[in-house]
C-alpha atoms as a PDB file:
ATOM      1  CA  UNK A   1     -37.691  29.530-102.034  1.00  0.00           C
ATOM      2  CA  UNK A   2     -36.839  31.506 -98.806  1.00  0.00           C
ATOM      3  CA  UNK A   3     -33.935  30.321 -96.674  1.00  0.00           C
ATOM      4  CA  UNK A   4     -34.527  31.122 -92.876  1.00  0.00           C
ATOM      5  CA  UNK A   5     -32.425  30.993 -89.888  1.00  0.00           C
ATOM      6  CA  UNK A   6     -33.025  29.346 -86.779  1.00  0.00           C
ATOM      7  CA  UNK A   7     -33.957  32.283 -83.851  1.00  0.00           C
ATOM      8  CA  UNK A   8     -30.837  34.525 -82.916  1.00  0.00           C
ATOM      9  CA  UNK A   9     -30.300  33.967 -79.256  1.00  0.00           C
ATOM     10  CA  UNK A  10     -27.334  36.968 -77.646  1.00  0.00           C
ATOM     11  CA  UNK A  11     -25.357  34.618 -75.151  1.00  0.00           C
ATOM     12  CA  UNK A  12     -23.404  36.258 -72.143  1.00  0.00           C
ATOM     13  CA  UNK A  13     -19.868  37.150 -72.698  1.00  0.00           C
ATOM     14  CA  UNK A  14     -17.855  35.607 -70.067  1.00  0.00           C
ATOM     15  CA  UNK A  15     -14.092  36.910 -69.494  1.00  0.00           C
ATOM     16  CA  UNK A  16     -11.589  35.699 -67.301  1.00  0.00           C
ATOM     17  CA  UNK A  17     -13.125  32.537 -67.067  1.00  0.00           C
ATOM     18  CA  UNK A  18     -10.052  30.677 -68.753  1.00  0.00           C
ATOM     19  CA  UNK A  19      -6.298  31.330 -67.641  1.00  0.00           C
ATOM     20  CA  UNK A  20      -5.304  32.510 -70.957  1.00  0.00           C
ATOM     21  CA  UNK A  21      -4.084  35.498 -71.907  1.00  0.00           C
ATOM     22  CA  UNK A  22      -1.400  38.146 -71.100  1.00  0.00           C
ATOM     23  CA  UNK A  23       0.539  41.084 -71.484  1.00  0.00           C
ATOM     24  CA  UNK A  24       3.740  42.177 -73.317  1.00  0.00           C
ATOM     25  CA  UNK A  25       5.985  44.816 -72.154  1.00  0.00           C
ATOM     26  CA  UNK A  26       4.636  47.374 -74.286  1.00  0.00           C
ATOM     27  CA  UNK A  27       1.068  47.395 -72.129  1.00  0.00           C
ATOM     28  CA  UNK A  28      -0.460  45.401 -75.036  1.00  0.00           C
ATOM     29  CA  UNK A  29      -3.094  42.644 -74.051  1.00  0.00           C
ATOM     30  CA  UNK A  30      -4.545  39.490 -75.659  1.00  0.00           C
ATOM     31  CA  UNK A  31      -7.597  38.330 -73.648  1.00  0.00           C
ATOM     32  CA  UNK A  32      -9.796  35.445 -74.399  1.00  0.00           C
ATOM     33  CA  UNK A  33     -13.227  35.940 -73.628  1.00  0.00           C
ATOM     34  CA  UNK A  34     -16.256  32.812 -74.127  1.00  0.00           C
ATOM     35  CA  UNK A  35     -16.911  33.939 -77.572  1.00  0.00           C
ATOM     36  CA  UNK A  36     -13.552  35.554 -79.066  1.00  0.00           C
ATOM     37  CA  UNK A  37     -10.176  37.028 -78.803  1.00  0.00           C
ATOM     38  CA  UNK A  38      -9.428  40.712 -77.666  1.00  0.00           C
ATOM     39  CA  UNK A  39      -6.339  42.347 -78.485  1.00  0.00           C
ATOM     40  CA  UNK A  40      -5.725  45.769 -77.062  1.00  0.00           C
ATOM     41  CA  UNK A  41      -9.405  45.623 -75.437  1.00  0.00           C
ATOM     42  CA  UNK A  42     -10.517  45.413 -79.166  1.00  0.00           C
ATOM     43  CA  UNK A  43     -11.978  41.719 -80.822  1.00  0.00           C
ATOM     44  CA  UNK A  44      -9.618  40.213 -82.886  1.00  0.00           C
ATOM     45  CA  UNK A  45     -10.006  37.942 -85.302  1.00  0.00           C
ATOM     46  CA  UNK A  46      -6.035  36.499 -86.593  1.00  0.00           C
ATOM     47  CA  UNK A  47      -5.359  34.254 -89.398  1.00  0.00           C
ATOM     48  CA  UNK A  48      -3.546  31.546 -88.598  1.00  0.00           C
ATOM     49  CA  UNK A  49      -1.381  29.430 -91.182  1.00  0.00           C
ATOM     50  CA  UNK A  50       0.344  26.448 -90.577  1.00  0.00           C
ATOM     51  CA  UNK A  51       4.348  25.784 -91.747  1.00  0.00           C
ATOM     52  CA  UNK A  52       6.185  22.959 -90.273  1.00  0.00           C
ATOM     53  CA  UNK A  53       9.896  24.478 -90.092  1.00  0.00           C
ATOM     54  CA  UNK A  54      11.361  20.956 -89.587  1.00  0.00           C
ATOM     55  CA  UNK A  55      10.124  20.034 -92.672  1.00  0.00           C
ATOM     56  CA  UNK A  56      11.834  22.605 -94.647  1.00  0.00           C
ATOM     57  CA  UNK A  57      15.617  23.828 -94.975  1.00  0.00           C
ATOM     58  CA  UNK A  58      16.466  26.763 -92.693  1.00  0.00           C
ATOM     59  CA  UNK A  59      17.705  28.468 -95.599  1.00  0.00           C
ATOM     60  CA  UNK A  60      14.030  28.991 -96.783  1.00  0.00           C
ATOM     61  CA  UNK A  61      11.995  29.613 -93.749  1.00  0.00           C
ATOM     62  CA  UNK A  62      12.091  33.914 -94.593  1.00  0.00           C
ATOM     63  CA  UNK A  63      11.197  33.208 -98.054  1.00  0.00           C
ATOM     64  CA  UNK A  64       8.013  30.908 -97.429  1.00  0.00           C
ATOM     65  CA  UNK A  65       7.226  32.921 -94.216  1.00  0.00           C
ATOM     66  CA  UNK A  66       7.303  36.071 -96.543  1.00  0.00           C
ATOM     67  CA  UNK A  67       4.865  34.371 -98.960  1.00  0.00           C
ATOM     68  CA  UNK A  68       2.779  33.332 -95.907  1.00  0.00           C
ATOM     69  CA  UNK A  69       2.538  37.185 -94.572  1.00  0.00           C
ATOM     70  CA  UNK A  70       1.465  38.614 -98.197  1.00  0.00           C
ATOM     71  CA  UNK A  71      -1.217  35.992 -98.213  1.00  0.00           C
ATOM     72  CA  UNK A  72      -2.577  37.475 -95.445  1.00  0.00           C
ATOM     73  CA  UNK A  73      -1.688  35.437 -92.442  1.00  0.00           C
ATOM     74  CA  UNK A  74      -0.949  36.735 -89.153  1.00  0.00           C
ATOM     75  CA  UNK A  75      -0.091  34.009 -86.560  1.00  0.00           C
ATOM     76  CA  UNK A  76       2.311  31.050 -87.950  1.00  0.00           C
ATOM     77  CA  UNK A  77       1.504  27.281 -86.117  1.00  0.00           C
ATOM     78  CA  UNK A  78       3.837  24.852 -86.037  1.00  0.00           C
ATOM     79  CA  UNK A  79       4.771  21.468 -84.707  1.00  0.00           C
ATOM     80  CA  UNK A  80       7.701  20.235 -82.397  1.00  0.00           C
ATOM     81  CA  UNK A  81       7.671  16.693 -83.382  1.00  0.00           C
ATOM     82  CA  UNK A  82       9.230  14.503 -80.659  1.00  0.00           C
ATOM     83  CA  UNK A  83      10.871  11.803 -82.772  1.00  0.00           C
ATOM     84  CA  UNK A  84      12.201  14.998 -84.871  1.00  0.00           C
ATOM     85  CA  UNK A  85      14.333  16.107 -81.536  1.00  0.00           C
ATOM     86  CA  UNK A  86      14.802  13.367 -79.418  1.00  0.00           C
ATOM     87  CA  UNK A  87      15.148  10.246 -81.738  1.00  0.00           C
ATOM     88  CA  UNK A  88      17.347   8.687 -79.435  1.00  0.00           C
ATOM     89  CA  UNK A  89      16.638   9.163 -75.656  1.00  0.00           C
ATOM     90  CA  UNK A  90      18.414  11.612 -74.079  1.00  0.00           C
ATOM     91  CA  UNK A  91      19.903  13.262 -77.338  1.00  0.00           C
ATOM     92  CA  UNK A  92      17.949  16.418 -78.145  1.00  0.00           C
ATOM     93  CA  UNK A  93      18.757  17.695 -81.250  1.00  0.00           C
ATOM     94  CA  UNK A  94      17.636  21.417 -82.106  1.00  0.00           C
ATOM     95  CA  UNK A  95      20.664  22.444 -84.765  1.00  0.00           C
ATOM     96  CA  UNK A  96      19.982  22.839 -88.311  1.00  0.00           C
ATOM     97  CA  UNK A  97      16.468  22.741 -89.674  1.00  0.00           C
ATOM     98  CA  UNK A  98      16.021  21.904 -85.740  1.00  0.00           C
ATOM     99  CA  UNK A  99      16.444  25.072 -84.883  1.00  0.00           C
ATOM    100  CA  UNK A 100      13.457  26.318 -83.251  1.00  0.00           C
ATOM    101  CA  UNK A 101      14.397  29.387 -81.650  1.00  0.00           C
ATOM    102  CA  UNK A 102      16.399  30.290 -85.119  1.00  0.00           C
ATOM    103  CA  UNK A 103      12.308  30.001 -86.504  1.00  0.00           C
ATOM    104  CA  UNK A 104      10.893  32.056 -84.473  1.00  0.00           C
ATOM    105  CA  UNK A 105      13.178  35.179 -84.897  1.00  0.00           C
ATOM    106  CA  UNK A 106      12.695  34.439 -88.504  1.00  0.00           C
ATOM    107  CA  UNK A 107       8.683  34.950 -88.104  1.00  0.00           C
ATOM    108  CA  UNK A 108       9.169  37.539 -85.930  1.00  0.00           C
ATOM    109  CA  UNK A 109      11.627  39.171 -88.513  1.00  0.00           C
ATOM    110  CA  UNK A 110       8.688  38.736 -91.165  1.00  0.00           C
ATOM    111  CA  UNK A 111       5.999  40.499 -88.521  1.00  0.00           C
ATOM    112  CA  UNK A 112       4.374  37.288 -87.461  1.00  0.00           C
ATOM    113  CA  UNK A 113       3.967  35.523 -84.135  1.00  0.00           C
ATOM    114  CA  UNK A 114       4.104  31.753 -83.510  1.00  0.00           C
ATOM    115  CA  UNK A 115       1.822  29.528 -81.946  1.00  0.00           C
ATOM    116  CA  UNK A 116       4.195  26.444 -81.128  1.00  0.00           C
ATOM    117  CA  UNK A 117       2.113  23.273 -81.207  1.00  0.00           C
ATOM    118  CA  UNK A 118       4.172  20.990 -78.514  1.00  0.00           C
ATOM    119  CA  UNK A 119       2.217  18.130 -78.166  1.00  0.00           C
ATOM    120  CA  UNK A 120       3.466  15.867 -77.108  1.00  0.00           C
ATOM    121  CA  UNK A 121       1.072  13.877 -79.544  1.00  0.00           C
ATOM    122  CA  UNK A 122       1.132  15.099 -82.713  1.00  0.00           C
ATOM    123  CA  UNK A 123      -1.074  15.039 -85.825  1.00  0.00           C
ATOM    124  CA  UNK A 124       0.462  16.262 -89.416  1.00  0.00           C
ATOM    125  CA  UNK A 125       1.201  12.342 -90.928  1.00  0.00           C
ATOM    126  CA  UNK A 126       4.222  11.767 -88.639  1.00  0.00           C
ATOM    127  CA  UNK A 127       4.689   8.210 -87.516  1.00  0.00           C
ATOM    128  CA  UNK A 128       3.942   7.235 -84.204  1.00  0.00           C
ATOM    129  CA  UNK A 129       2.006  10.830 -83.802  1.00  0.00           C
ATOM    130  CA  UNK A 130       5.166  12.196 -83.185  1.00  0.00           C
ATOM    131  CA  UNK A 131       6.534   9.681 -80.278  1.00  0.00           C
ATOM    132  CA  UNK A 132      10.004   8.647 -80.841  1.00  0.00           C
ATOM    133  CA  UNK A 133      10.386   4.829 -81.233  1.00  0.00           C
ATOM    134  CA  UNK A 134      11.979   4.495 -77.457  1.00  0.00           C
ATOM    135  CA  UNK A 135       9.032   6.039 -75.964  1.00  0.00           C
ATOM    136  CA  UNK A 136       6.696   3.509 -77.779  1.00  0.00           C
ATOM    137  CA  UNK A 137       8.814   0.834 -76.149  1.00  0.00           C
ATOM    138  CA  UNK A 138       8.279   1.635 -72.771  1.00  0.00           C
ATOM    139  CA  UNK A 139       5.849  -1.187 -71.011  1.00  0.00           C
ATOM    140  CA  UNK A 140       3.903   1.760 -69.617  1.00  0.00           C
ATOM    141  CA  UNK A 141       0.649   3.227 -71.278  1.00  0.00           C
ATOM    142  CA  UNK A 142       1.396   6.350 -73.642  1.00  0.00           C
ATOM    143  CA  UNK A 143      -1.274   9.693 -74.214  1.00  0.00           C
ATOM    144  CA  UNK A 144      -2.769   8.804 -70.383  1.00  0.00           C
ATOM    145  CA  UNK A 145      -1.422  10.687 -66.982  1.00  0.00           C
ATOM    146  CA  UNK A 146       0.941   7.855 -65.388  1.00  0.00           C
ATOM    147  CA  UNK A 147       3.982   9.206 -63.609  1.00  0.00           C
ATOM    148  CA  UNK A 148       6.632   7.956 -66.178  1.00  0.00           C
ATOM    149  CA  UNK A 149       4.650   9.003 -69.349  1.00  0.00           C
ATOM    150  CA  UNK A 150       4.221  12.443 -67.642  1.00  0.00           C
ATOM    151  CA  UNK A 151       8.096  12.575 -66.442  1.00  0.00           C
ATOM    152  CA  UNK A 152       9.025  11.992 -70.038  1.00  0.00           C
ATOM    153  CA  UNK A 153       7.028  14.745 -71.145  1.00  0.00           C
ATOM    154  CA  UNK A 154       7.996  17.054 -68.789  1.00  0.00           C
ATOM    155  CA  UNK A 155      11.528  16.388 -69.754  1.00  0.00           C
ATOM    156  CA  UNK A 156      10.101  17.115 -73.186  1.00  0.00           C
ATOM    157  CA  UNK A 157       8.908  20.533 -72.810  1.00  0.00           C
ATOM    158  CA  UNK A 158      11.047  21.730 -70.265  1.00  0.00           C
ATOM    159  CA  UNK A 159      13.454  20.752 -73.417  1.00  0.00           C
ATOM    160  CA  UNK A 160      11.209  23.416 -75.808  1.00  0.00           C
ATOM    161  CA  UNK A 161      10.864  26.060 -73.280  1.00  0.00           C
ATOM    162  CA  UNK A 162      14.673  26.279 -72.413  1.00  0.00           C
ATOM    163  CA  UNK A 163      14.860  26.776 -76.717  1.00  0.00           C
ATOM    164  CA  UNK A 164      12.449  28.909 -76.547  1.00  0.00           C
ATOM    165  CA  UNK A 165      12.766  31.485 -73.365  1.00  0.00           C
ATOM    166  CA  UNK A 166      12.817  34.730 -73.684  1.00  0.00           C
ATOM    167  CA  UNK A 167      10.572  34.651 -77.467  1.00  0.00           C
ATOM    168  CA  UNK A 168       7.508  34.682 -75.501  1.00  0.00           C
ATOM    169  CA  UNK A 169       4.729  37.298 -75.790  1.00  0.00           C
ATOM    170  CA  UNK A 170       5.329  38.307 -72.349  1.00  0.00           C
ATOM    171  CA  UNK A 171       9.020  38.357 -73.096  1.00  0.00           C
ATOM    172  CA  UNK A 172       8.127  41.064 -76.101  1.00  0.00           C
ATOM    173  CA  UNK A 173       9.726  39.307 -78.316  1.00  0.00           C
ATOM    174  CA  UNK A 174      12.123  18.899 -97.932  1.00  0.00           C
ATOM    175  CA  UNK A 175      11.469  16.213 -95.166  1.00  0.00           C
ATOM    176  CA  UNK A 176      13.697  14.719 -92.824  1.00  0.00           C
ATOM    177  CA  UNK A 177      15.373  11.447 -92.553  1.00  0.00           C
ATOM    178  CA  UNK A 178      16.087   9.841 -89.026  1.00  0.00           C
ATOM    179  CA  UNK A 179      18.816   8.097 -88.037  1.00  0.00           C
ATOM    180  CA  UNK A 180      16.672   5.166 -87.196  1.00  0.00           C
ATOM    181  CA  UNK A 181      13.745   5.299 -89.396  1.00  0.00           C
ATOM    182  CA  UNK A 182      11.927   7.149 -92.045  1.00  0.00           C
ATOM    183  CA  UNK A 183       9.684  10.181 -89.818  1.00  0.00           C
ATOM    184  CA  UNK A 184       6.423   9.968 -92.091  1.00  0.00           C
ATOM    185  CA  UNK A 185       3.285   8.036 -91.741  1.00  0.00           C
ATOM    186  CA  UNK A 186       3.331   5.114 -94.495  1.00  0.00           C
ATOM    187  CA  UNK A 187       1.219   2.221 -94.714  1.00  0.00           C
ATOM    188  CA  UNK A 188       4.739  -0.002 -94.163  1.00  0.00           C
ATOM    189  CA  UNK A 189       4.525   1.278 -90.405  1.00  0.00           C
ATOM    190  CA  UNK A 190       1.271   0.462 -90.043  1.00  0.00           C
ATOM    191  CA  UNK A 191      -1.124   3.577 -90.947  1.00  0.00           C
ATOM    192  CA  UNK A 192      -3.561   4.223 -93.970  1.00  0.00           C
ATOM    193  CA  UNK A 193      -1.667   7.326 -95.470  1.00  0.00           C
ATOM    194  CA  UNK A 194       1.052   6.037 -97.404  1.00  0.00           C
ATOM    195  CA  UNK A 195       2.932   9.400 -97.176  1.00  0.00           C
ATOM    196  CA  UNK A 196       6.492   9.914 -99.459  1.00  0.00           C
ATOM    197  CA  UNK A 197       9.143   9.438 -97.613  1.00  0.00           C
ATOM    198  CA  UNK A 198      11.142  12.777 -98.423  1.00  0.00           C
ATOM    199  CA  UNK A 199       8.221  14.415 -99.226  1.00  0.00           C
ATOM    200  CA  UNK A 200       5.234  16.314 -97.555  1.00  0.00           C
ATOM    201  CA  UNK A 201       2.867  19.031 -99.468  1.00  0.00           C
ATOM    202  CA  UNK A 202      -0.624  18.398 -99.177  1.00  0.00           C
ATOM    203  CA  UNK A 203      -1.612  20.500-101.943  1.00  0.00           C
ATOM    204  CA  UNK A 204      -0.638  23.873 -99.350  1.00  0.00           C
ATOM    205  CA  UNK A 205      -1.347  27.706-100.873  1.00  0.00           C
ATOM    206  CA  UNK A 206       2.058  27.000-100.732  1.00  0.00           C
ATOM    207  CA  UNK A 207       4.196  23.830-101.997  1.00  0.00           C
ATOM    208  CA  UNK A 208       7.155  22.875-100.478  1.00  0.00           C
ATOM    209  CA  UNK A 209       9.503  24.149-103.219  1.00  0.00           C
ATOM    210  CA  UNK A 210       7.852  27.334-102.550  1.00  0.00           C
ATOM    211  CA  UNK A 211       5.256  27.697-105.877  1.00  0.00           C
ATOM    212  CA  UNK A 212       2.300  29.570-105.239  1.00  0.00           C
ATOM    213  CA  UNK A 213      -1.007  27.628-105.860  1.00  0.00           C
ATOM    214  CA  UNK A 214      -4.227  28.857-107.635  1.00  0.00           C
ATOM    215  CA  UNK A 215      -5.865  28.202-104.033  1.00  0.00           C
ATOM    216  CA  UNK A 216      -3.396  30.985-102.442  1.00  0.00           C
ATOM    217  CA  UNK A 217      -5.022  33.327-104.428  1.00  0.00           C
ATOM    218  CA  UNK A 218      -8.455  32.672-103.071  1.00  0.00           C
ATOM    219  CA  UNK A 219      -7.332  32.542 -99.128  1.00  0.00           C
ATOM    220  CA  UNK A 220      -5.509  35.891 -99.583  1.00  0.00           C
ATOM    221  CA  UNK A 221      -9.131  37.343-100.190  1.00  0.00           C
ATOM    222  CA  UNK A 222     -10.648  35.639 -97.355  1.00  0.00           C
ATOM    223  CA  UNK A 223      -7.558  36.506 -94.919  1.00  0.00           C
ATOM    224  CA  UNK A 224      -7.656  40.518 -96.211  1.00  0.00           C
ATOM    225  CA  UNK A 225     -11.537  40.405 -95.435  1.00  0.00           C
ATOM    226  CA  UNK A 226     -10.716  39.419 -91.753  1.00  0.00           C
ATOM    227  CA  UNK A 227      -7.692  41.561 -91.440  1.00  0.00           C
ATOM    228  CA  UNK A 228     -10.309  44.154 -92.721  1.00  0.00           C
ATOM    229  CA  UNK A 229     -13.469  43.290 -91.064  1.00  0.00           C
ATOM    230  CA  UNK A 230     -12.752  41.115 -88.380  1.00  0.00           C
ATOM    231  CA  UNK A 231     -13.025  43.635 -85.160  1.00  0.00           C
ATOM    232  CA  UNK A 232     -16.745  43.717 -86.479  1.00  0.00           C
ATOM    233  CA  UNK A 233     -17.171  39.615 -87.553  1.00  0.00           C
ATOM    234  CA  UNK A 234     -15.486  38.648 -83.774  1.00  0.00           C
ATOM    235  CA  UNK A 235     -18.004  39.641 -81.383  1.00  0.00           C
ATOM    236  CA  UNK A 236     -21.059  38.300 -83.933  1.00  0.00           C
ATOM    237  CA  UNK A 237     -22.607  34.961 -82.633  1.00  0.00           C
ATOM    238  CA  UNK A 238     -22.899  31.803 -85.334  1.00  0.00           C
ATOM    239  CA  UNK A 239     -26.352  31.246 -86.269  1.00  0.00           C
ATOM    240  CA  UNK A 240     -27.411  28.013 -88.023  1.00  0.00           C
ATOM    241  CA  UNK A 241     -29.306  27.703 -90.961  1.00  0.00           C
ATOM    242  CA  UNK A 242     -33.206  26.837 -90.177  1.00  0.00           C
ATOM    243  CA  UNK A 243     -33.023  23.308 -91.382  1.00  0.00           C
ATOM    244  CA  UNK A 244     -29.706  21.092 -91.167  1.00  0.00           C
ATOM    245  CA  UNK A 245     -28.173  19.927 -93.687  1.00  0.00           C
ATOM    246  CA  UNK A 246     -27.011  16.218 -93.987  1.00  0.00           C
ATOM    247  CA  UNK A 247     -24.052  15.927 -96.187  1.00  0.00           C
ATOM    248  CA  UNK A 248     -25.163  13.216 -98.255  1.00  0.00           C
ATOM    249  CA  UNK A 249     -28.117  15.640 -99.111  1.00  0.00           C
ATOM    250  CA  UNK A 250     -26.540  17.632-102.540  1.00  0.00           C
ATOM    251  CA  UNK A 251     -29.800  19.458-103.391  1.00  0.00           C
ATOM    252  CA  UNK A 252     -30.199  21.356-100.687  1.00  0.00           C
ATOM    253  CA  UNK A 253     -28.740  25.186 -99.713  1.00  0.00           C
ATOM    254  CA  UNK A 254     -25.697  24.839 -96.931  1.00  0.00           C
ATOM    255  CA  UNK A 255     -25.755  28.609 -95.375  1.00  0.00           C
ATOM    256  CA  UNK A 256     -25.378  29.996 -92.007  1.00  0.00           C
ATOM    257  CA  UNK A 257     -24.955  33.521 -90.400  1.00  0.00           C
ATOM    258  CA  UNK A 258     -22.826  35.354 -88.177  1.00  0.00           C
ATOM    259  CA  UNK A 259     -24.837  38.612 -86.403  1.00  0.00           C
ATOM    260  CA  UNK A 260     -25.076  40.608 -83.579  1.00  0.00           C
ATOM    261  CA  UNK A 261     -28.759  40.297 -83.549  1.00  0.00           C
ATOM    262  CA  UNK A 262     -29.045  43.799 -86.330  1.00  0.00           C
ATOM    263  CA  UNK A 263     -26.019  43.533 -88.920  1.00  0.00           C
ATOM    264  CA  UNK A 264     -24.168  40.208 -90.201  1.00  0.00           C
ATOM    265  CA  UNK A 265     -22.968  38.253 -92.781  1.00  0.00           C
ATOM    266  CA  UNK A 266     -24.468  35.137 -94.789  1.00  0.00           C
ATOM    267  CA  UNK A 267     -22.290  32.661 -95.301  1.00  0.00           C
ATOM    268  CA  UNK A 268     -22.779  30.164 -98.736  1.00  0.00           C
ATOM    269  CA  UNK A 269     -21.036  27.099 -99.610  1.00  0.00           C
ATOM    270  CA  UNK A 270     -21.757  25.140-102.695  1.00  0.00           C
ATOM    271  CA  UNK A 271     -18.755  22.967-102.779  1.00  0.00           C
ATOM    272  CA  UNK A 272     -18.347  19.598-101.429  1.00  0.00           C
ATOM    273  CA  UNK A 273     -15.031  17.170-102.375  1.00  0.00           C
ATOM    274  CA  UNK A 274     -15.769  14.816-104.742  1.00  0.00           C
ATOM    275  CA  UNK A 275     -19.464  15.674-105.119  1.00  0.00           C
ATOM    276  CA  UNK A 276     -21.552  17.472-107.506  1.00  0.00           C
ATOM    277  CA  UNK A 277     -24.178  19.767-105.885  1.00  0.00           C
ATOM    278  CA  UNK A 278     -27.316  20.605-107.735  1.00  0.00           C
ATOM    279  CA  UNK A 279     -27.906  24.470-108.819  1.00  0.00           C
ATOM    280  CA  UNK A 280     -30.476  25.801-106.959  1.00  0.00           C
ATOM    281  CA  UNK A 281     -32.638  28.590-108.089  1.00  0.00           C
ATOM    282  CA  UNK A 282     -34.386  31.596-106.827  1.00  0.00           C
ATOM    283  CA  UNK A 283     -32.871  31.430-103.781  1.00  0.00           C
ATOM    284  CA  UNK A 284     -34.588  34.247-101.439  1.00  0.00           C
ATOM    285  CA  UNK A 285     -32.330  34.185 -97.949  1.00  0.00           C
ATOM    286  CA  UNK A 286     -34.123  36.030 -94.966  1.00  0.00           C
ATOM    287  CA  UNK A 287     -31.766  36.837 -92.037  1.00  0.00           C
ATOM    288  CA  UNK A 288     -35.019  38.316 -90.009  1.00  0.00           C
ATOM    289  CA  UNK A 289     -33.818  41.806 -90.577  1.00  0.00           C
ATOM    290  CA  UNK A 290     -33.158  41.844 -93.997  1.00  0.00           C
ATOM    291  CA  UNK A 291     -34.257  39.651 -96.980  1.00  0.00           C
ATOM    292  CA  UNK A 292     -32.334  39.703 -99.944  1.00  0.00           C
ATOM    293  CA  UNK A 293     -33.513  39.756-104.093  1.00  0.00           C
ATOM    294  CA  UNK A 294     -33.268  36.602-105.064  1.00  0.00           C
ATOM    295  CA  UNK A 295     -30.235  34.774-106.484  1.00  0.00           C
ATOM    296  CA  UNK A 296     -28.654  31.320-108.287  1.00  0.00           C
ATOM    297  CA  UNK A 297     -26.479  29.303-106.821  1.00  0.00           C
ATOM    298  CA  UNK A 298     -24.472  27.030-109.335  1.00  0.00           C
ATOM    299  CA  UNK A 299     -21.049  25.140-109.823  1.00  0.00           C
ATOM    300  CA  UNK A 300     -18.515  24.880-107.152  1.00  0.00           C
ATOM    301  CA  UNK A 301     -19.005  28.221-105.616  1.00  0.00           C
ATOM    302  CA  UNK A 302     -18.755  29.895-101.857  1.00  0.00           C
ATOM    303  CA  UNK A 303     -19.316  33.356-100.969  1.00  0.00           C
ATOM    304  CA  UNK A 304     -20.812  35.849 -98.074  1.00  0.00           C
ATOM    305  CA  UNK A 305     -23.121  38.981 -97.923  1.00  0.00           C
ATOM    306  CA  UNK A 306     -22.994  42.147 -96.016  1.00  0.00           C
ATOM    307  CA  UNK A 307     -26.184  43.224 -94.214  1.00  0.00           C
ATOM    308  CA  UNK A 308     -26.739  46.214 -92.232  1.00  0.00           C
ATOM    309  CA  UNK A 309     -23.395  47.432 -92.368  1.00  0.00           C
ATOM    310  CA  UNK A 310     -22.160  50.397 -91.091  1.00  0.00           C
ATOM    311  CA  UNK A 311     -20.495  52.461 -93.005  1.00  0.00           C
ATOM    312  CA  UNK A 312     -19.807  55.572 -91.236  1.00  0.00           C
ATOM    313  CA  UNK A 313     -22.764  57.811 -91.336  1.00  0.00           C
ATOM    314  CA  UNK A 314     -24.571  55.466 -93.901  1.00  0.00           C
ATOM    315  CA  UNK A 315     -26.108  51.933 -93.916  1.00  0.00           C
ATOM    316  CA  UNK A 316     -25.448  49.144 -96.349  1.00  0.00           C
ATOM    317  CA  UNK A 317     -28.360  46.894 -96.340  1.00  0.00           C
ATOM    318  CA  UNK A 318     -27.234  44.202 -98.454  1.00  0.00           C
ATOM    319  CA  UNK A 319     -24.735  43.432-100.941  1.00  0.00           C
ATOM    320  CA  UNK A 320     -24.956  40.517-103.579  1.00  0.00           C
ATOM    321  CA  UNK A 321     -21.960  40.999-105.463  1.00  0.00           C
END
């Protein structure tokens, strides 16, 4: 059967339509654009990772961040969780395993940069999103823009910037137990996860007694291929497959495309949690520029193919393997 893609429409790149972006002191930019990021006028394509530092001892954050950086990630994302620093009100607590600033020199030590997810609501299973028990007191409405939600928050990240100042890119540069409470979501405070209280691991590349996972492996391939190829992938526009695919539907092929209208990659998943897909033979896909020999997909598989790729002076077609 031949797999086609819906028609390949080039949209306008807009730039400086978002007040993102900046310089460092070296001259080097990072610009957002409608479709991508630029770094030093070229596309860029990081690999983010995520490692909550309050969540670990302070004694390991090199080690894991380390492990994190030969897997292939570039950019480190983490969360300040409010009930973390300011479980009383008015006590701000950023010592210890607290210690953001100490967390960023460490990634910056390993050659990474930080993307510091501040919230002030929070995902990542901690109770109350991340709102310390005080704030979910007050009589007025939380998450909403009323004057004393917003001058609590602004005490909040005035809080985070005065750990963090000078660390900017401009500038150049096991769980925890509260006082009060238990930090993690559990169904005993009200919330479907039922979360460990000392514990949080998720089945990361990466446990949280440092072990490196099977799945590690398999992202360390996927991050070197957009360390490696992602100035080309960037700038490519996301093309759907011809005909959706429902999710309760486990016969049919899930594949899409990233091109710039003349080279691209084909994208393949044949995996879905806790569901068997059927094997599908003789599949023939047919970007519009290229149609590739015809293959089987079976068992709990994803992969991509080249097309039209540029390789110097020559011109990979297609690649299967």
């Amino acid at each position: 059967m031949v797999y086609r893609f819906k028609e390949y429409e080039s949209s306008e790149v807009l730039r400086d339509h978002l007040n993102m972006g900046g310089e460092n002191p070296s001259g080097e930019r990072i610009d957002v654009t409608s479709l991508y990021f630029e770094r030093a006028s070229e596309p860029w394509l990081p690999v983010m990772g995520e490692y909550h530092f309050s969540r670990a001892s302070r004694a390991d954050w090199k080690r894991e961040l380390l492990k994190m950086k030969a897997g292939g990630v570039d950019i480190v994302a983490t969360y300040l969780f409010w009930i973390y620093h300011e479980e009383e009100e008015g006590k701000f607590d950023f010592s210890g395993n607290l210690d953001i600033r100490a967390f960023v020199e460490d990634c910056a030590a390993a050659g990474m940069e930080v993307v510091l997810r501040i919230g002030p609501w929070a995902h990542g299973e901690c109770r109350n999103g991340g709102f310390p028990d005080w704030l979910v007191k007050k009589p007025y409405k939380l998450r909403d823009n009323n004057a004393e939600y917003m001058e609590k928050v602004e005490i909040w990240y005035r809080r985070i910037y005065d750990e963090v100042k000078g660390l900017f890119y401009k500038d150049g540069g096991t769980n925890k137990l509260g006082k009060l409470s238990t930090f993690n979501e559990s169904r005993a405070t009200g919330y479907p996860n039922d979360c460990p209280v000392l514990s949080y691991d998720f089945q990361a590349p990466i446990s949280e007694y440092g072990e490196i996972r099977d799945h590690y492996r398999l992202l360390n391939m996927i991050h070197m291929f957009a360390t490696d190829f992602g100035k080309m992938i960037a700038p490519m526009e996301a093309v759907d497959s011809a005909k959706s695919v429902d999710r309760y539907d486990t016969s049919s092929l899930r594949y899409g495309m990233r091109t710039d209208g003349e080279s691209g990659f084909v994208f393949v998943n044949h995996h879905q949690r806790h569901k068997k897909l059927a094997d599908i033979e003789d599949v023939v896909i047919d970007t519009g520029e290229v149609r590739f020999p015809p293959i089987s997909v079976k068992g709990e598989i994803c992969f991509f193919m080249p097309f039209n790729m540029k390789l110097d002076d020559e011109t990979l077609i297609y690649a299967t393997g």
